[in-house]
C-alpha atoms as a PDB file:
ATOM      1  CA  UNK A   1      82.973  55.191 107.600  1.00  0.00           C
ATOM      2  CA  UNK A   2      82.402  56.048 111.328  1.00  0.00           C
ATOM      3  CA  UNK A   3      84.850  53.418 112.226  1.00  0.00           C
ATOM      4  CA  UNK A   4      87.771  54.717 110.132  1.00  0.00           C
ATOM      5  CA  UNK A   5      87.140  57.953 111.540  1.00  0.00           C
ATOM      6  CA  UNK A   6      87.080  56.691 115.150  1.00  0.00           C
ATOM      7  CA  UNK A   7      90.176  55.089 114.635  1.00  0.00           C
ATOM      8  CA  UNK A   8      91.830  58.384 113.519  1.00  0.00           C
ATOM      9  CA  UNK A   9      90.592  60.673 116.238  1.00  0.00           C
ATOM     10  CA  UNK A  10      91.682  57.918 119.240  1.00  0.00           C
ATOM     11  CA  UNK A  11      94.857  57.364 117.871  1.00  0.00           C
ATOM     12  CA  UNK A  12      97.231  58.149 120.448  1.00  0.00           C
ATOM     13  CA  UNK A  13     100.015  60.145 119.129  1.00  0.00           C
ATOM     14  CA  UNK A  14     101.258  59.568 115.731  1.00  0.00           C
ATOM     15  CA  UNK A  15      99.807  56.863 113.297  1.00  0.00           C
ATOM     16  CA  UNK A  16      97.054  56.279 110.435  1.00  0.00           C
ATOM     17  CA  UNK A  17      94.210  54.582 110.111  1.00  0.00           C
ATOM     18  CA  UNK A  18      93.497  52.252 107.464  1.00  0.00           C
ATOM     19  CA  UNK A  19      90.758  50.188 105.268  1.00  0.00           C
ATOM     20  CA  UNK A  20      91.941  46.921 104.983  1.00  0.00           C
ATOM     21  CA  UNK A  21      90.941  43.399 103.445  1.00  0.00           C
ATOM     22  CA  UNK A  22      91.944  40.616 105.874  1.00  0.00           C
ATOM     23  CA  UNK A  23      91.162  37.907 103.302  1.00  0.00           C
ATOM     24  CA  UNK A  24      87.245  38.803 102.160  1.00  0.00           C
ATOM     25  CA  UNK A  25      86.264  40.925 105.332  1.00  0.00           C
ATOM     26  CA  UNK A  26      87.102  44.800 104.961  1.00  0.00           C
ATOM     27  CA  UNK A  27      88.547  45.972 108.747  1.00  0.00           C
ATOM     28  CA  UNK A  28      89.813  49.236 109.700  1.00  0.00           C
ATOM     29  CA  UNK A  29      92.756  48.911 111.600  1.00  0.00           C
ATOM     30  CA  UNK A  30      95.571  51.559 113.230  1.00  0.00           C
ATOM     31  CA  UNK A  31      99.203  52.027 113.303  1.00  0.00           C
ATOM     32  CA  UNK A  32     101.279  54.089 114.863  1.00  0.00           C
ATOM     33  CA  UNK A  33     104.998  55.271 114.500  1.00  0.00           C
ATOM     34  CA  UNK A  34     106.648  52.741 112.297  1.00  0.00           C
ATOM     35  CA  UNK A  35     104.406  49.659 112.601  1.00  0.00           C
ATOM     36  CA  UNK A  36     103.181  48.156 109.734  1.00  0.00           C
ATOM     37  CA  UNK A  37     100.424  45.839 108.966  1.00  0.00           C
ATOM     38  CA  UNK A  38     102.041  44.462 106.091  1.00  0.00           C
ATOM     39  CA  UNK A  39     103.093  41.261 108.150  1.00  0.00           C
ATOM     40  CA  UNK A  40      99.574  40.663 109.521  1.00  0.00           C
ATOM     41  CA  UNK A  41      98.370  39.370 105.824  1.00  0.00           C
ATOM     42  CA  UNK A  42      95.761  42.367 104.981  1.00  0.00           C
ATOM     43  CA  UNK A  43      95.822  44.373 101.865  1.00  0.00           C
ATOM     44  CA  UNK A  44      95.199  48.284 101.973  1.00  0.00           C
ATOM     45  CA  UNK A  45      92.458  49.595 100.384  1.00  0.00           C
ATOM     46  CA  UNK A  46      93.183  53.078 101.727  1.00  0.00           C
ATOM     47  CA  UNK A  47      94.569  55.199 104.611  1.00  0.00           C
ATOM     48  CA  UNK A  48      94.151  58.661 106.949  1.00  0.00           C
ATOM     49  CA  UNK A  49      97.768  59.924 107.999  1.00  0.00           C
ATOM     50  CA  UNK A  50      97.130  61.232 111.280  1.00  0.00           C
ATOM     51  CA  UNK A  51     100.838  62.547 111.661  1.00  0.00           C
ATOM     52  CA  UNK A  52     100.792  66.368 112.853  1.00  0.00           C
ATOM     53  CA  UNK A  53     102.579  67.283 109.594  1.00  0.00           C
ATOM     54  CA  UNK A  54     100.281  66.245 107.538  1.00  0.00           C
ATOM     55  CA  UNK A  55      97.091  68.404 109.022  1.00  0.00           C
ATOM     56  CA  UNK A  56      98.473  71.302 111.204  1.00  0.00           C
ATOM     57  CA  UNK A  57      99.045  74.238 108.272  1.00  0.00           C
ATOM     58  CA  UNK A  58      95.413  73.737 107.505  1.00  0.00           C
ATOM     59  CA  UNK A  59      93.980  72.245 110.800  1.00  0.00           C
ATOM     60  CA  UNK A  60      96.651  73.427 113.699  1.00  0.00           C
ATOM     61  CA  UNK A  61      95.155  70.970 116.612  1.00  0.00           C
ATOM     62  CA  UNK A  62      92.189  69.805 115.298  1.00  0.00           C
ATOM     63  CA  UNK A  63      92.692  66.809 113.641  1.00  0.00           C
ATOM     64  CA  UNK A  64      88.797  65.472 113.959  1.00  0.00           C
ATOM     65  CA  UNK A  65      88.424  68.547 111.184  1.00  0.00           C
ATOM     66  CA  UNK A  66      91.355  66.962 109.136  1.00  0.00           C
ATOM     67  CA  UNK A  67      89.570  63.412 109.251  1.00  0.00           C
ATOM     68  CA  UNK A  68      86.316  64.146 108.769  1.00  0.00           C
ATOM     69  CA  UNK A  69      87.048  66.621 105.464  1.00  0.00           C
ATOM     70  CA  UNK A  70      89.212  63.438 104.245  1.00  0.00           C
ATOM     71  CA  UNK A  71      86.523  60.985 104.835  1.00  0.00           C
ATOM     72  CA  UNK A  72      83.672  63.167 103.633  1.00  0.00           C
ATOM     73  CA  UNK A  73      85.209  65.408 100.955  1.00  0.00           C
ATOM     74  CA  UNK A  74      88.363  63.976  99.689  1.00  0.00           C
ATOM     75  CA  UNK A  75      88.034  59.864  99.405  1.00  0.00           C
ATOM     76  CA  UNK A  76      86.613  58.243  96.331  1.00  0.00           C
ATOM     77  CA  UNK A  77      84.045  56.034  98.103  1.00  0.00           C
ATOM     78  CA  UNK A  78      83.341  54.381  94.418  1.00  0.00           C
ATOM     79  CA  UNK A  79      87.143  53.386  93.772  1.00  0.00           C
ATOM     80  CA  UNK A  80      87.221  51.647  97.128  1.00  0.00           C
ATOM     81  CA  UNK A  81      84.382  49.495  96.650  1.00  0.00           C
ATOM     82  CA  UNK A  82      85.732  48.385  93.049  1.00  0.00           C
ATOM     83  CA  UNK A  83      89.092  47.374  94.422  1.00  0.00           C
ATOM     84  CA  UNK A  84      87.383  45.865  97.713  1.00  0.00           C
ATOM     85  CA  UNK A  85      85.958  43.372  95.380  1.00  0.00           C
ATOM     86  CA  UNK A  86      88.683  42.993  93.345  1.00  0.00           C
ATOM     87  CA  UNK A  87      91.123  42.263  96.153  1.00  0.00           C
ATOM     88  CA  UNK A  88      89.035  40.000  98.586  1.00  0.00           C
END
């Protein structure tokens, strides 16, 4: 959980960050702008959209306060670990 969050608050610019099965090993990974992962072989499991649209009526500038409600408040920790083993 630290690690997705990390990867949200460093990400320089626009982007998310993302849970992701590279074949049986969940990774968080980032993208930025309009880079995808999708041609790297992983499979989502979930993402933070760390675009300024998507936190600034609620957040302004802070987007560590826009992560860390989504990682502790908003994502359903359970339905991640079902479809992490159903996807690896």
């Amino acid at each position: 959980m630290e690690e997705l969050k990390s990867a949200g608050f460093t990400q320089f610019g626009n982007g998310w960050a993302w849970l992701v099965i590279d074949k049986v090993r969940l990774e968080v990974m980032e993208t930025t702008n309009a880079d995808s992962f999708i041609a790297r072989g992983v499979k989502p499991l979930l993402t933070i959209d760390v675009w300024e649209y998507a936190y600034y009526l609620d957040y302004q500038n802070r987007r560590p306060d826009h992560i860390n409600t989504f990682v502790d408040k908003l994502i359903k920790w359970a339905f991640a670990n079902y479809y992490s083993s159903k996807l690896g």
